[in-house]
N, C-alpha and C. Protein backbone atom coordinates (compact mmCIF):
# COMPACT_ATOMS: atom_id res chain seq x y z
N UNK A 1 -23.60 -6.37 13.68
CA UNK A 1 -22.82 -6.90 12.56
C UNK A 1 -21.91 -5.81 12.00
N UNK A 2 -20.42 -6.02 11.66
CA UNK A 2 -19.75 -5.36 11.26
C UNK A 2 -19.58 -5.39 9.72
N UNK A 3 -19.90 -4.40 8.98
CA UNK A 3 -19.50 -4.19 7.68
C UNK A 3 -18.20 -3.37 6.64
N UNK A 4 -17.81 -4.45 6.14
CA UNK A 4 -16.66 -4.67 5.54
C UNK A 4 -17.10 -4.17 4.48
N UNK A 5 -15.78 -3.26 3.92
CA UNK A 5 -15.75 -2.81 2.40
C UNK A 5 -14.38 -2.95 1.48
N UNK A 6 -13.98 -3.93 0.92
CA UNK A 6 -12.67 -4.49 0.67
C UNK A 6 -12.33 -3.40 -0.96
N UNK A 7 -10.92 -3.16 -0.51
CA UNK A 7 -10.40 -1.94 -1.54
C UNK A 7 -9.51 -2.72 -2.01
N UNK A 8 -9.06 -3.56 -3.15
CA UNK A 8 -8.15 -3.75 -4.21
C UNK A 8 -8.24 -4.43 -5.23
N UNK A 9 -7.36 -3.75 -5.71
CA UNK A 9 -7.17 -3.98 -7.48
C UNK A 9 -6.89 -5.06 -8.39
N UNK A 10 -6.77 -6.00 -7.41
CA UNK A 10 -6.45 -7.35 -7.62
C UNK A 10 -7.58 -8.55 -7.40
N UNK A 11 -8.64 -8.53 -8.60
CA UNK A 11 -9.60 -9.49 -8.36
C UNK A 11 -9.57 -10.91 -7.12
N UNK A 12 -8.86 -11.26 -8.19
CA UNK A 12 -8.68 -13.00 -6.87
C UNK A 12 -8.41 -12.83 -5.57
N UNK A 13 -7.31 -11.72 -5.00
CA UNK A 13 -7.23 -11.71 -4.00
C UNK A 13 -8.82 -11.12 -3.06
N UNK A 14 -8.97 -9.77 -3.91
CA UNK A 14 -10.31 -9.23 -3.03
C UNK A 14 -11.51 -10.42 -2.90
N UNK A 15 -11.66 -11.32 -4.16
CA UNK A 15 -12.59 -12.16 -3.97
C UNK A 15 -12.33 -13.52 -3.05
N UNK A 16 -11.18 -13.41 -2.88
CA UNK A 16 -10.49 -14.38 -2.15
C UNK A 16 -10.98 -13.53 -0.08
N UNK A 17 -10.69 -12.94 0.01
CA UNK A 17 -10.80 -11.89 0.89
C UNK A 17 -12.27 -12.18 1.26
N UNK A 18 -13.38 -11.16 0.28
CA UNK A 18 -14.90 -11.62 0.62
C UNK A 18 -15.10 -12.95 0.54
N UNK A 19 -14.66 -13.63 0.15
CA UNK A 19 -14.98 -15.56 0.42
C UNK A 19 -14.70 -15.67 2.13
N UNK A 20 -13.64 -15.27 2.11
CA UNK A 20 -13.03 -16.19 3.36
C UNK A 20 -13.46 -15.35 4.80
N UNK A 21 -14.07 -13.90 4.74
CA UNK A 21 -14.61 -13.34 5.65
C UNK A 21 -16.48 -13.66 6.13
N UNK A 22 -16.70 -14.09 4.87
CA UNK A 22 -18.32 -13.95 4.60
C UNK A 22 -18.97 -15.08 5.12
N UNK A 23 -17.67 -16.17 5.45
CA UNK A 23 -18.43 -17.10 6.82
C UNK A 23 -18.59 -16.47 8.13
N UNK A 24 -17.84 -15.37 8.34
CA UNK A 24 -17.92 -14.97 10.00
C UNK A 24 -19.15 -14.65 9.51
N UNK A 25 -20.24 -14.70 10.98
CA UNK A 25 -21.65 -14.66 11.40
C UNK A 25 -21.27 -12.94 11.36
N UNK A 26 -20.69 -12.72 12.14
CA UNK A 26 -20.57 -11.12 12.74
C UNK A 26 -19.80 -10.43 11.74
N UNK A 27 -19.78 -10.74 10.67
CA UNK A 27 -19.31 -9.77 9.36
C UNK A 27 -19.85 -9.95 8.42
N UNK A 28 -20.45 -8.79 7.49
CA UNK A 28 -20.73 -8.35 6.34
C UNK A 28 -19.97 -7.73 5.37
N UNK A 29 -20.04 -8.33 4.17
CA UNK A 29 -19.14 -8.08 2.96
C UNK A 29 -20.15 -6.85 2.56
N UNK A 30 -19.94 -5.63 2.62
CA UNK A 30 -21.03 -4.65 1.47
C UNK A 30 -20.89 -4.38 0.33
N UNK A 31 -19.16 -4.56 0.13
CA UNK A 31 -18.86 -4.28 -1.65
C UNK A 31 -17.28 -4.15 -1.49
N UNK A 32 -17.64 -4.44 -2.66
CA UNK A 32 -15.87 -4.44 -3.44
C UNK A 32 -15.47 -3.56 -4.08
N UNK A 33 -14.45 -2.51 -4.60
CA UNK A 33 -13.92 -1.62 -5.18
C UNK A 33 -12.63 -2.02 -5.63
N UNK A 34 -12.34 -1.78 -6.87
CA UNK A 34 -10.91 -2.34 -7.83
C UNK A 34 -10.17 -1.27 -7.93
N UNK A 35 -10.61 -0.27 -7.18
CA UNK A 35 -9.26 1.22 -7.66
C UNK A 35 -9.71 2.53 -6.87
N UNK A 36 -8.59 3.28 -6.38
CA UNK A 36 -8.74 4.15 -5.79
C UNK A 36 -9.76 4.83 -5.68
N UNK A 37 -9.69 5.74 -7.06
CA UNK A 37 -10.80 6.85 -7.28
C UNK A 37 -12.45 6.50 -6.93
N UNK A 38 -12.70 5.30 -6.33
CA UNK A 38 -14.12 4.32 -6.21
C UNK A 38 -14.15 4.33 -4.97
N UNK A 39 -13.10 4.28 -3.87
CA UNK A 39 -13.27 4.00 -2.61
C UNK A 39 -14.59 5.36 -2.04
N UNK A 40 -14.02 6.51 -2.32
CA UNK A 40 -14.67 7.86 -1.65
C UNK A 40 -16.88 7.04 -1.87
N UNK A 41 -16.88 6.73 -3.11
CA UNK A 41 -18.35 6.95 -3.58
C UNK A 41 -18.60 5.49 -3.14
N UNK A 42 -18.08 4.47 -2.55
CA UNK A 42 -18.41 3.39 -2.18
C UNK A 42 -18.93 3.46 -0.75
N UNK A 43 -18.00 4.06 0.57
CA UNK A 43 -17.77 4.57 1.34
C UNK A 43 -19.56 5.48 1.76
N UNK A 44 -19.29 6.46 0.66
CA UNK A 44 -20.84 7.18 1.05
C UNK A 44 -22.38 6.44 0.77
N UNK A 45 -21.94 5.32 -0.23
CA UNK A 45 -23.17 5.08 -0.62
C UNK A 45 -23.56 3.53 0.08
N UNK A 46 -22.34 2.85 1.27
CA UNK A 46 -22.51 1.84 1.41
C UNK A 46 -22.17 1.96 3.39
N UNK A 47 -21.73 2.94 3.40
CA UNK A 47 -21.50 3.24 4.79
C UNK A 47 -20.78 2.11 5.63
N UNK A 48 -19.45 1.47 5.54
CA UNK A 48 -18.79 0.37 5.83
C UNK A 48 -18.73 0.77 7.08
N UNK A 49 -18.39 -0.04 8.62
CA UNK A 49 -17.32 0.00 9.56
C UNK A 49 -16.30 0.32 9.72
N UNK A 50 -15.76 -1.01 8.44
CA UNK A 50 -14.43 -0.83 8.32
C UNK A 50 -13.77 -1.12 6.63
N UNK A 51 -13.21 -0.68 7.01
CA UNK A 51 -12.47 -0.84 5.14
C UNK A 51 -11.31 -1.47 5.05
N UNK A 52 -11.17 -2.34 4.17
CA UNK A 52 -9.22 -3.12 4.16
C UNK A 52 -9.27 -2.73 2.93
N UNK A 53 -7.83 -1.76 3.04
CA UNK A 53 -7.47 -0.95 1.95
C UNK A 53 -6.20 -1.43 1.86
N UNK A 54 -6.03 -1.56 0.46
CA UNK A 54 -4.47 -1.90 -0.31
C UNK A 54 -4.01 -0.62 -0.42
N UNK A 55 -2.76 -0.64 -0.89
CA UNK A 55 -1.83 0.43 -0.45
C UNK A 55 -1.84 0.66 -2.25
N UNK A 56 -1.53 -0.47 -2.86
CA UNK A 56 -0.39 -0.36 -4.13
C UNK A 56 -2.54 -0.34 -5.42
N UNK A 57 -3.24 1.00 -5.80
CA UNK A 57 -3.96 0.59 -6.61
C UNK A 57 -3.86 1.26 -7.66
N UNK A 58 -4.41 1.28 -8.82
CA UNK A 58 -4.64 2.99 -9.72
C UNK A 58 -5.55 3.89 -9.66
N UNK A 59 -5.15 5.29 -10.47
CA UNK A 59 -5.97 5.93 -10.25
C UNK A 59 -5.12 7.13 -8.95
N UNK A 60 -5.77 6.36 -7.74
CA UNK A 60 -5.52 6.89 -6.56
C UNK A 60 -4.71 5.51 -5.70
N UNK A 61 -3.52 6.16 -4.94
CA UNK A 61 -3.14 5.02 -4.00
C UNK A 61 -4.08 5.07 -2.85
N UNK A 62 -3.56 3.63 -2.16
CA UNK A 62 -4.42 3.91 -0.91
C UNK A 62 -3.99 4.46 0.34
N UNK A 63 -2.33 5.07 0.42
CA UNK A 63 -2.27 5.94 1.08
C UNK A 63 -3.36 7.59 1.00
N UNK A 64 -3.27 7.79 -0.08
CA UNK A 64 -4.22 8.59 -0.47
C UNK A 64 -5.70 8.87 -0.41
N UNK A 65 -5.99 7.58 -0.03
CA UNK A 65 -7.32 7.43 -0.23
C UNK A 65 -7.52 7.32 1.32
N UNK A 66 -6.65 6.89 1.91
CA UNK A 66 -6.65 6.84 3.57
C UNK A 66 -6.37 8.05 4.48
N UNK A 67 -5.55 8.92 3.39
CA UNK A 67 -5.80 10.27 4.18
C UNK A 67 -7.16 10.95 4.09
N UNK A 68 -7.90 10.62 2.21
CA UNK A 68 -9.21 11.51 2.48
C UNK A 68 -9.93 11.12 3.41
N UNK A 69 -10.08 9.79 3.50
CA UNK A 69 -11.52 9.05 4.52
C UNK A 69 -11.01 9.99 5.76
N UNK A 70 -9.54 9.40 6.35
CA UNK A 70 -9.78 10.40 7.61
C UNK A 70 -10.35 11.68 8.22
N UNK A 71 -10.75 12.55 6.91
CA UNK A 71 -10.93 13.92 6.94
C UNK A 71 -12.29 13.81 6.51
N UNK A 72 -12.76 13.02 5.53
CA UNK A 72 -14.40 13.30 5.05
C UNK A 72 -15.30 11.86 5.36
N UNK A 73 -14.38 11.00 6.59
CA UNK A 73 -15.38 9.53 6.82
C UNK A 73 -14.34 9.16 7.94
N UNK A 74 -14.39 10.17 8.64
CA UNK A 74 -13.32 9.72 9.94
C UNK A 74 -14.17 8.17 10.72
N UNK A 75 -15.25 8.02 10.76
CA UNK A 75 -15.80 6.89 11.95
C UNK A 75 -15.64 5.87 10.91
N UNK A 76 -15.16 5.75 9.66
CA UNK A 76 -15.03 4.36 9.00
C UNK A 76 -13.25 3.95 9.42
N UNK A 77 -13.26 2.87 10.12
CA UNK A 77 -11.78 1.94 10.81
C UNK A 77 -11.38 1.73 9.25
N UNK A 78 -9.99 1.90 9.14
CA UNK A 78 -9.21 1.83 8.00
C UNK A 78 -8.07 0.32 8.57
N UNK A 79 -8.01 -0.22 7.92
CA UNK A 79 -7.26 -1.23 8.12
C UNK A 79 -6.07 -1.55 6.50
N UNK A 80 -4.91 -1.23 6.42
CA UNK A 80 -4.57 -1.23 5.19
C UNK A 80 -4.28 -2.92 5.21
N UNK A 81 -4.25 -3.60 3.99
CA UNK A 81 -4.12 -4.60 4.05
C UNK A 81 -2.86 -4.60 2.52
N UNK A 82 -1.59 -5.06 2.91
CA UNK A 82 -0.59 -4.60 1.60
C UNK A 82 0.28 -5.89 1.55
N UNK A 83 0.51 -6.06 0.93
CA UNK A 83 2.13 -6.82 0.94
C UNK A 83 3.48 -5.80 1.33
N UNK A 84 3.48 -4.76 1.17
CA UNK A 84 4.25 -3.96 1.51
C UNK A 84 4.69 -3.81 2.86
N UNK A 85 5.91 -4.35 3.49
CA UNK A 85 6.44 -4.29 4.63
C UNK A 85 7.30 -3.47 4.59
N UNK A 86 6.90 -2.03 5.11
CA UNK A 86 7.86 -0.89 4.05
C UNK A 86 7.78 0.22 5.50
N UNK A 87 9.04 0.12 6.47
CA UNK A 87 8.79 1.41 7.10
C UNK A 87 8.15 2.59 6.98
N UNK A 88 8.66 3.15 6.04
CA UNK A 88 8.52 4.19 5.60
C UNK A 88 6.47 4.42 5.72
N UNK A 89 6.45 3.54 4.65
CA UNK A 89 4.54 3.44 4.35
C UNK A 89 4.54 2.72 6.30
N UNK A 90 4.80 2.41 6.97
CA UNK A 90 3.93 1.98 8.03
C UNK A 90 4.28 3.18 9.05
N UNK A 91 5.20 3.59 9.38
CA UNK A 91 5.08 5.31 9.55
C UNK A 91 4.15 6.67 9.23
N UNK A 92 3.73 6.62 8.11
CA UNK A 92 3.35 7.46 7.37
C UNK A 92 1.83 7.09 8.06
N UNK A 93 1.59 5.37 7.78
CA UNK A 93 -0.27 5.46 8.43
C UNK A 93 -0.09 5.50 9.63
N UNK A 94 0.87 6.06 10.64
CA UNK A 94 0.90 6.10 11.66
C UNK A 94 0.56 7.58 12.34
N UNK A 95 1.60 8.08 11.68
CA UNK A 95 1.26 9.92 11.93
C UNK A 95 -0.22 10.09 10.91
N UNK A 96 -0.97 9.49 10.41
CA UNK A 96 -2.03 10.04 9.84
C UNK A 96 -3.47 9.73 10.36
N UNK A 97 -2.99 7.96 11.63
CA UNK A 97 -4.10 7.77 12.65
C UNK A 97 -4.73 6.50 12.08
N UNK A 98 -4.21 6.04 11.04
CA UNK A 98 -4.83 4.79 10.47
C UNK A 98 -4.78 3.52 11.27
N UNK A 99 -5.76 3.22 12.06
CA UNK A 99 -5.40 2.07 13.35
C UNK A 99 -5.04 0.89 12.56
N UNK A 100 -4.75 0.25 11.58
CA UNK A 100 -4.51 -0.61 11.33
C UNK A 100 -4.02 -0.77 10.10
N UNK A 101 -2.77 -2.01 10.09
CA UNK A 101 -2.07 -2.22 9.10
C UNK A 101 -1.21 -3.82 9.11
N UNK A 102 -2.06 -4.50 7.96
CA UNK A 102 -1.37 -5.79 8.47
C UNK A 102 -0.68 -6.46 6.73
N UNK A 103 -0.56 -7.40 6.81
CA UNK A 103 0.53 -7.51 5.46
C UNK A 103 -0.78 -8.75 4.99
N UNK A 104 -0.26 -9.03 3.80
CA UNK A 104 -1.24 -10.21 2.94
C UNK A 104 -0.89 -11.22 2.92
N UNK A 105 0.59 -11.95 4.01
CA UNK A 105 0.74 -13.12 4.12
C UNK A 105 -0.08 -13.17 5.63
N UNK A 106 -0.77 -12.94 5.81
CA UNK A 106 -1.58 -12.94 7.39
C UNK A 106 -2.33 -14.09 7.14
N UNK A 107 -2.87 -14.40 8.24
CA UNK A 107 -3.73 -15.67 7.76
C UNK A 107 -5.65 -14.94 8.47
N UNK A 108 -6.55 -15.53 7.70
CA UNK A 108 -7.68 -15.08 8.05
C UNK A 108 -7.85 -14.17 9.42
N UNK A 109 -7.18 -15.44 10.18
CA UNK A 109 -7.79 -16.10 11.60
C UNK A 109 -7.03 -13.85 12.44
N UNK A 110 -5.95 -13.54 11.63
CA UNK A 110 -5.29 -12.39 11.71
C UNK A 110 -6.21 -10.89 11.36
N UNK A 111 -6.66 -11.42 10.21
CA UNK A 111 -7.78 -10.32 9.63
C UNK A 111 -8.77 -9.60 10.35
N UNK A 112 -9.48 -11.25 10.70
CA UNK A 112 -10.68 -11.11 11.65
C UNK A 112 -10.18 -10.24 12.84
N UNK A 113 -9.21 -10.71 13.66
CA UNK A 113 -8.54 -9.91 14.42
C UNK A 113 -8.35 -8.42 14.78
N UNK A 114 -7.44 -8.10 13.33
CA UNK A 114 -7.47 -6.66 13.01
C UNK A 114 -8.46 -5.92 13.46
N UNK A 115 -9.51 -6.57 12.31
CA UNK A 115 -10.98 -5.96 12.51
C UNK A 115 -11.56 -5.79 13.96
N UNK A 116 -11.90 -6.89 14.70
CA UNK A 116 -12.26 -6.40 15.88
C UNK A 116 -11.62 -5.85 17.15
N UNK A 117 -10.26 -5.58 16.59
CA UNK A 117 -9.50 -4.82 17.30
C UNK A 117 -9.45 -3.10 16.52
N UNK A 118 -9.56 -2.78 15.81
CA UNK A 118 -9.93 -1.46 15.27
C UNK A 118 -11.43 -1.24 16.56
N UNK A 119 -12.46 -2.11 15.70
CA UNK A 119 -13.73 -2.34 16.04
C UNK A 119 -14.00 -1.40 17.26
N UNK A 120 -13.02 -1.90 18.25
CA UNK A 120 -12.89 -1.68 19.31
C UNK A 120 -12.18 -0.39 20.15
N UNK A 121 -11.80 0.05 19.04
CA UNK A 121 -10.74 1.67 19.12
C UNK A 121 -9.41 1.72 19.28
N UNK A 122 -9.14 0.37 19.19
CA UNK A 122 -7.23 0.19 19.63
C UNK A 122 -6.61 0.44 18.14
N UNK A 123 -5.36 0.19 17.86
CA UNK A 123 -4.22 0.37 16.57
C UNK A 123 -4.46 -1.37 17.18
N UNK A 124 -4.33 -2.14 15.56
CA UNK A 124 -3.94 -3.00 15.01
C UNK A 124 -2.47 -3.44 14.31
N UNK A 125 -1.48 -3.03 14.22
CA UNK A 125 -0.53 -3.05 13.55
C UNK A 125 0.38 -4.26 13.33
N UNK A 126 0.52 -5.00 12.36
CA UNK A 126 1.19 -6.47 12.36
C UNK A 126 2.07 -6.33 13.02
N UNK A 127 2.64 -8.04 13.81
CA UNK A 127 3.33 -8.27 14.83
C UNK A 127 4.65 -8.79 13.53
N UNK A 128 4.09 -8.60 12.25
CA UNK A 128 5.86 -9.06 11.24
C UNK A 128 5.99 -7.83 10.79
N UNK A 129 5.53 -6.43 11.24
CA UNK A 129 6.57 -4.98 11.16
C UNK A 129 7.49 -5.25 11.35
N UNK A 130 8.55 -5.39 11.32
CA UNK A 130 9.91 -5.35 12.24
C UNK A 130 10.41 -4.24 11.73
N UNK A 131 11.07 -3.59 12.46
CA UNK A 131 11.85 -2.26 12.52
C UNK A 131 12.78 -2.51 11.33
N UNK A 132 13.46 -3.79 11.34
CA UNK A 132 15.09 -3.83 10.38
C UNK A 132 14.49 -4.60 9.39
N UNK A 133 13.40 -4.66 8.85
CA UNK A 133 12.73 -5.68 7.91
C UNK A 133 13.88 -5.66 6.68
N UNK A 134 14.20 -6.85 5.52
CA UNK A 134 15.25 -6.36 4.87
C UNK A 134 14.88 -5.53 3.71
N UNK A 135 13.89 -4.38 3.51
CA UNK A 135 13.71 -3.94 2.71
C UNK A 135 14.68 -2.00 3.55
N UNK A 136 15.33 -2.67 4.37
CA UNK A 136 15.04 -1.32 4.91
C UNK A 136 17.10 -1.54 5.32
N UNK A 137 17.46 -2.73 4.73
CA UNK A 137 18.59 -3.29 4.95
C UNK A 137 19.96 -2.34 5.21
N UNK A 138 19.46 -1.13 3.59
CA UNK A 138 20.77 -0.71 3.54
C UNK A 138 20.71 1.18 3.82
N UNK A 139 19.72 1.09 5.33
CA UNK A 139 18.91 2.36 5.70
C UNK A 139 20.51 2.98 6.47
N UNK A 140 21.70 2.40 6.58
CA UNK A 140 22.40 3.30 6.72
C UNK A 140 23.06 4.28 6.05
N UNK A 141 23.10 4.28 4.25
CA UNK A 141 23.10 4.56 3.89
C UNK A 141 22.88 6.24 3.76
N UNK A 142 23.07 7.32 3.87
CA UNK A 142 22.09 8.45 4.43
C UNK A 142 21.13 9.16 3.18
N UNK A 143 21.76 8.35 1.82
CA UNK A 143 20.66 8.90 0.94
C UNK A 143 19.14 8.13 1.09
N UNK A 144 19.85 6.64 1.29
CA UNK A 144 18.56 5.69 1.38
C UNK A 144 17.87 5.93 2.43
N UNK A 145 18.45 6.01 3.58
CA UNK A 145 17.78 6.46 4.65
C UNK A 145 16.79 7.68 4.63
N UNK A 146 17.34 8.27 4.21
CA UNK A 146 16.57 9.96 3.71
C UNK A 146 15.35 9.68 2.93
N UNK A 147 16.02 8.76 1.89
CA UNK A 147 14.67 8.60 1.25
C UNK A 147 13.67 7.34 1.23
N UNK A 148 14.37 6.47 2.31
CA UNK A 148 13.77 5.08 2.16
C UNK A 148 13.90 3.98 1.03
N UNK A 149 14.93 4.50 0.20
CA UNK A 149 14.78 3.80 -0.80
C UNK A 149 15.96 2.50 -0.86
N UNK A 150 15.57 0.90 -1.28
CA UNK A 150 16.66 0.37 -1.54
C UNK A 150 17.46 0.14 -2.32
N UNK A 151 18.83 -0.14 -2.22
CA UNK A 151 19.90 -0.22 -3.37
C UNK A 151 19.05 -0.68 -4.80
N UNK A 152 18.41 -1.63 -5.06
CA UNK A 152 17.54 -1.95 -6.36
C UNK A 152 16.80 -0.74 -6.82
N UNK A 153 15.99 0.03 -5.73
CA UNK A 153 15.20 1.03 -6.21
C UNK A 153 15.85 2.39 -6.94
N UNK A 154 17.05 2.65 -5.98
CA UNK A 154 18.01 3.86 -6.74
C UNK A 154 18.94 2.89 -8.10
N UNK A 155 18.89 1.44 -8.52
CA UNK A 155 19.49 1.03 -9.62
C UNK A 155 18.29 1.65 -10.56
N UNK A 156 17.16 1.03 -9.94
CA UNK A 156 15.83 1.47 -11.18
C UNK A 156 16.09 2.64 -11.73
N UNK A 157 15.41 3.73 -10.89
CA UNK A 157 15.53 5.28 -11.05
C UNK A 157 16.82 5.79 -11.81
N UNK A 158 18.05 5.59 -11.63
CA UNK A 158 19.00 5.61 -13.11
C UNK A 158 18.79 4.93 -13.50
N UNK A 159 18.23 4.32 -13.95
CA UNK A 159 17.71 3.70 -15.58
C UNK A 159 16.93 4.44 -15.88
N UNK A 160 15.55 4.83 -15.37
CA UNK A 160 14.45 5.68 -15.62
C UNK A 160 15.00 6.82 -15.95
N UNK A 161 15.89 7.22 -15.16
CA UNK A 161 16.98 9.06 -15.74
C UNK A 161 17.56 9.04 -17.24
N UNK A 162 17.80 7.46 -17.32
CA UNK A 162 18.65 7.48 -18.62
C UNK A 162 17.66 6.98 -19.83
N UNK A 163 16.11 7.27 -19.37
CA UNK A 163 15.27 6.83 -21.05
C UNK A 163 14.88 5.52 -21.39
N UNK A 164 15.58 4.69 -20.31
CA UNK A 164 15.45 3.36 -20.53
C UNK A 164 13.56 2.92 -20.40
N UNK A 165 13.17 1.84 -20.86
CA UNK A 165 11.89 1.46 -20.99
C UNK A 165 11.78 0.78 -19.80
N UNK A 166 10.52 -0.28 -19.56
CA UNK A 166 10.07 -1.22 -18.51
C UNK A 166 11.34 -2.37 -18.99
N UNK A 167 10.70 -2.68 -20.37
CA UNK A 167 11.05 -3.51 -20.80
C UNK A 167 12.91 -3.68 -20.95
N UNK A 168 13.44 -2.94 -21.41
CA UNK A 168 14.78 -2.55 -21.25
C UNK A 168 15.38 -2.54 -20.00
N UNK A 169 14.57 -2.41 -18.87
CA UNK A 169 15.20 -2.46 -17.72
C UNK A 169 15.04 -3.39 -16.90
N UNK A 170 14.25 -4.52 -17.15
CA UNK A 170 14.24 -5.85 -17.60
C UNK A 170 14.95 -6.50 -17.52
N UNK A 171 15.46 -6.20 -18.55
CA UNK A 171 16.29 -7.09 -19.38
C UNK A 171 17.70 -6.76 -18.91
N UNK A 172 17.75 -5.82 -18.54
CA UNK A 172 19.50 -5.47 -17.74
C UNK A 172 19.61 -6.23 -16.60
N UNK A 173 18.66 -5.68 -15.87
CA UNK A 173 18.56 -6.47 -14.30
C UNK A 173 17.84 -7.48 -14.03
N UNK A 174 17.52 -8.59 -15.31
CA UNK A 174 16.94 -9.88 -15.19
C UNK A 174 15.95 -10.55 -14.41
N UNK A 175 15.00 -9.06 -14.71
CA UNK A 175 13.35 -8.85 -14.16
C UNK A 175 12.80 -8.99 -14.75
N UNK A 176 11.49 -9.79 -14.11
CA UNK A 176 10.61 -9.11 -15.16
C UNK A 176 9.72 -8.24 -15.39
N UNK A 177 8.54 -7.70 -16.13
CA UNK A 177 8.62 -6.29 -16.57
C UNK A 177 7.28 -6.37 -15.44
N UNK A 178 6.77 -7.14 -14.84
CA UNK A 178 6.10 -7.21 -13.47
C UNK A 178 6.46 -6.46 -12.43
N UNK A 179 7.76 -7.36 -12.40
CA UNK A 179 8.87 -6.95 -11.42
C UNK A 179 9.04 -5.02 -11.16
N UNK A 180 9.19 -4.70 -12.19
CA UNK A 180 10.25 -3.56 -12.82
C UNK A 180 8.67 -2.49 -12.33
N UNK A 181 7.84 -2.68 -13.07
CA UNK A 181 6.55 -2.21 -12.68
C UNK A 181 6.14 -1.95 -11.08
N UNK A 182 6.03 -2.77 -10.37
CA UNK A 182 6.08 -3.16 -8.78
C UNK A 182 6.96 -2.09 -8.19
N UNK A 183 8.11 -2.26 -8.42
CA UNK A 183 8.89 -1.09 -8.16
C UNK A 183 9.06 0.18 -8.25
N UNK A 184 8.74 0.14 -9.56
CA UNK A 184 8.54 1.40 -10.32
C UNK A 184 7.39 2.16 -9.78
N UNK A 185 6.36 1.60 -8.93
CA UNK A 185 4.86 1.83 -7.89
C UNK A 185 5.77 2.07 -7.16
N UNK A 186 6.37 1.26 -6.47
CA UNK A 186 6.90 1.29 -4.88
C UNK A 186 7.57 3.13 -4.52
N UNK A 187 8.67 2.89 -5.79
CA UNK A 187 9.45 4.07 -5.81
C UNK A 187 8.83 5.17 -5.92
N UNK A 188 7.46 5.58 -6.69
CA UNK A 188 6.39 6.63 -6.88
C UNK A 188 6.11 6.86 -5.48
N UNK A 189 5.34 5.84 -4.66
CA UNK A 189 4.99 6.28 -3.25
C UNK A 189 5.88 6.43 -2.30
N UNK A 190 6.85 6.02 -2.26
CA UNK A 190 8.09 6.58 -1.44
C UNK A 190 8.07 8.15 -1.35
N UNK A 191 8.99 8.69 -2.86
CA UNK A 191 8.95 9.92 -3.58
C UNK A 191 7.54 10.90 -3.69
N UNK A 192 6.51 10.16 -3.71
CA UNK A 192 5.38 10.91 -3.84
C UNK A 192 5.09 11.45 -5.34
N UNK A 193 5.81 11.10 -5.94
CA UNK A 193 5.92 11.48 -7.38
C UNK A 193 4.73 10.66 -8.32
N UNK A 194 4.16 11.10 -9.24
CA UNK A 194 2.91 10.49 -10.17
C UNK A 194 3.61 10.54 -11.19
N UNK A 195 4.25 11.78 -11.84
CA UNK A 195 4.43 11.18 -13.40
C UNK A 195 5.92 10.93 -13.86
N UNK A 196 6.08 10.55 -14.79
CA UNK A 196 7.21 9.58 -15.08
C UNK A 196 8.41 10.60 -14.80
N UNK A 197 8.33 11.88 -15.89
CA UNK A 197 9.07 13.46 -16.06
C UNK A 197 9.37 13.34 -14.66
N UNK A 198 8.70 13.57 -13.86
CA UNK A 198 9.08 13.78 -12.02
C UNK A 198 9.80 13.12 -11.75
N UNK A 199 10.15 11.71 -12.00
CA UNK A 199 11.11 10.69 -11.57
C UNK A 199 12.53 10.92 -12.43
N UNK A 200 12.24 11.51 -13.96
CA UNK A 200 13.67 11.47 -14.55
C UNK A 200 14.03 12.87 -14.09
N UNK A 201 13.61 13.87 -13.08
CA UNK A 201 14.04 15.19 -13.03
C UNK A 201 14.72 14.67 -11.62
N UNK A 202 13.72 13.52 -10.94
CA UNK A 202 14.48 13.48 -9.42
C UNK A 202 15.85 12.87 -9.72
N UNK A 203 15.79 11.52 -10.67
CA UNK A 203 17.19 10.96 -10.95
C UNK A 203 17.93 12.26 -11.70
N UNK A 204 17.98 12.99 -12.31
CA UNK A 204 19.12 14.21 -12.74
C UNK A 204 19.56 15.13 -11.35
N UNK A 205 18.57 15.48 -10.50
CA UNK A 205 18.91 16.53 -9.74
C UNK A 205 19.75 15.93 -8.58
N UNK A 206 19.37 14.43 -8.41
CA UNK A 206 20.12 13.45 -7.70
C UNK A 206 21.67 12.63 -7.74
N UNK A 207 21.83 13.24 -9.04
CA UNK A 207 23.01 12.67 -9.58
C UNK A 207 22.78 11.01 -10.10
N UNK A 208 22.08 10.46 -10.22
CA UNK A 208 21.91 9.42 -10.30
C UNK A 208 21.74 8.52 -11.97
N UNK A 209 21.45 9.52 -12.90
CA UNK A 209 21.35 9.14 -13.95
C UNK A 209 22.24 9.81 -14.64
């Protein structure tokens, strides 16, 4: 029996997740974790197979959390499980060895899959990667390209240069402060940047704000 240890921050979905796995005969749910900094002590004290890790949590991302396992729980199969169809992030778990990475419009029948294809020692990697996905639209660009970022994301970041709030920036670009938030994640893990100061020093040194 293979044991599952589901990583995200998003109740319904993770419980949605252990529901819909916990009929397979040949899988075990061992536990749930809502945020980064939990994966490491879940991991030691529950000894998973495999783990479906979200990308976007707090605390710690799960890029982050997917580099430690590799180094201090290499035999646990990492499978990221994101909405994020983001070159850049499916690159990154690539050079770091993460066999698997599939998106959250997948359907079960995909999951299961993943899993016993890790299981098994192969890379898993969704068949809706696409190279030109349109988040990656305006990668000719050579700043965007450089940095992965899209035209919306460098609108954000001058706003963020110029002091503006969630909420204020919102309201310019007729988001909502969900929205603005989401991004405002996205753009952190791109950049690698954690605190806010880091983002209004990158928009100044960038010309951008």
């Amino acid at each position: 029996m293979t044991k599952i240890l589901i990583a995200d921050d998003h109740q319904l979905f993770n419980d949605g997740i252990k529901m819909m796995l916990s009929v397979e005969e040949s899988l075990q749910i061992v536990g749930q974790v809502f945020n980064g900094k939990d994966v490491l002590d879940a991991v030691n004290r529950l000894l998973p197979n495999v783990i479906l890790l979200d990308i976007n949590m707090p605390h710690t991302n799960g890029l982050e959390v997917a580099s430690q396992l590799l180094k201090v729980a290499p035999g646990v199969k990492i499978i990221i499980l994101t909405m994020y169809n983001d070159r850049k992030f499916v690159e990154d778990c690539k050079k770091m060895g993460v066999p698997g990475y599939i998106l959250k419009n997948s359907g079960v029948d995909e999951v299961i899959n993943a899993i016993e294809t890790v299981c098994a020692g192969k890379k898993y990697y969704d068949s809706k990667l696409a190279p030109d996905h349109h988040a990656n639209r305006h990668a000719d660009d050579s700043f965007m390209k450089k940095f992965q970022l899209t035209k919306r994301e460098i609108e954000l970041i001058g706003l963020i240069g110029q002091s503006f709030t969630n909420e204020e920036i919102a309201d310019k670009l007729f988001l909502s402060i969900a929205t603005v938030k989401t991004h405002r994640n996205n753009i952190n893990l791109k950049l690698g940047i954690n605190k806010p100061a880091d983002l209004v020093k990158f928009a100044v040194e960038h010309g951008l704000a």
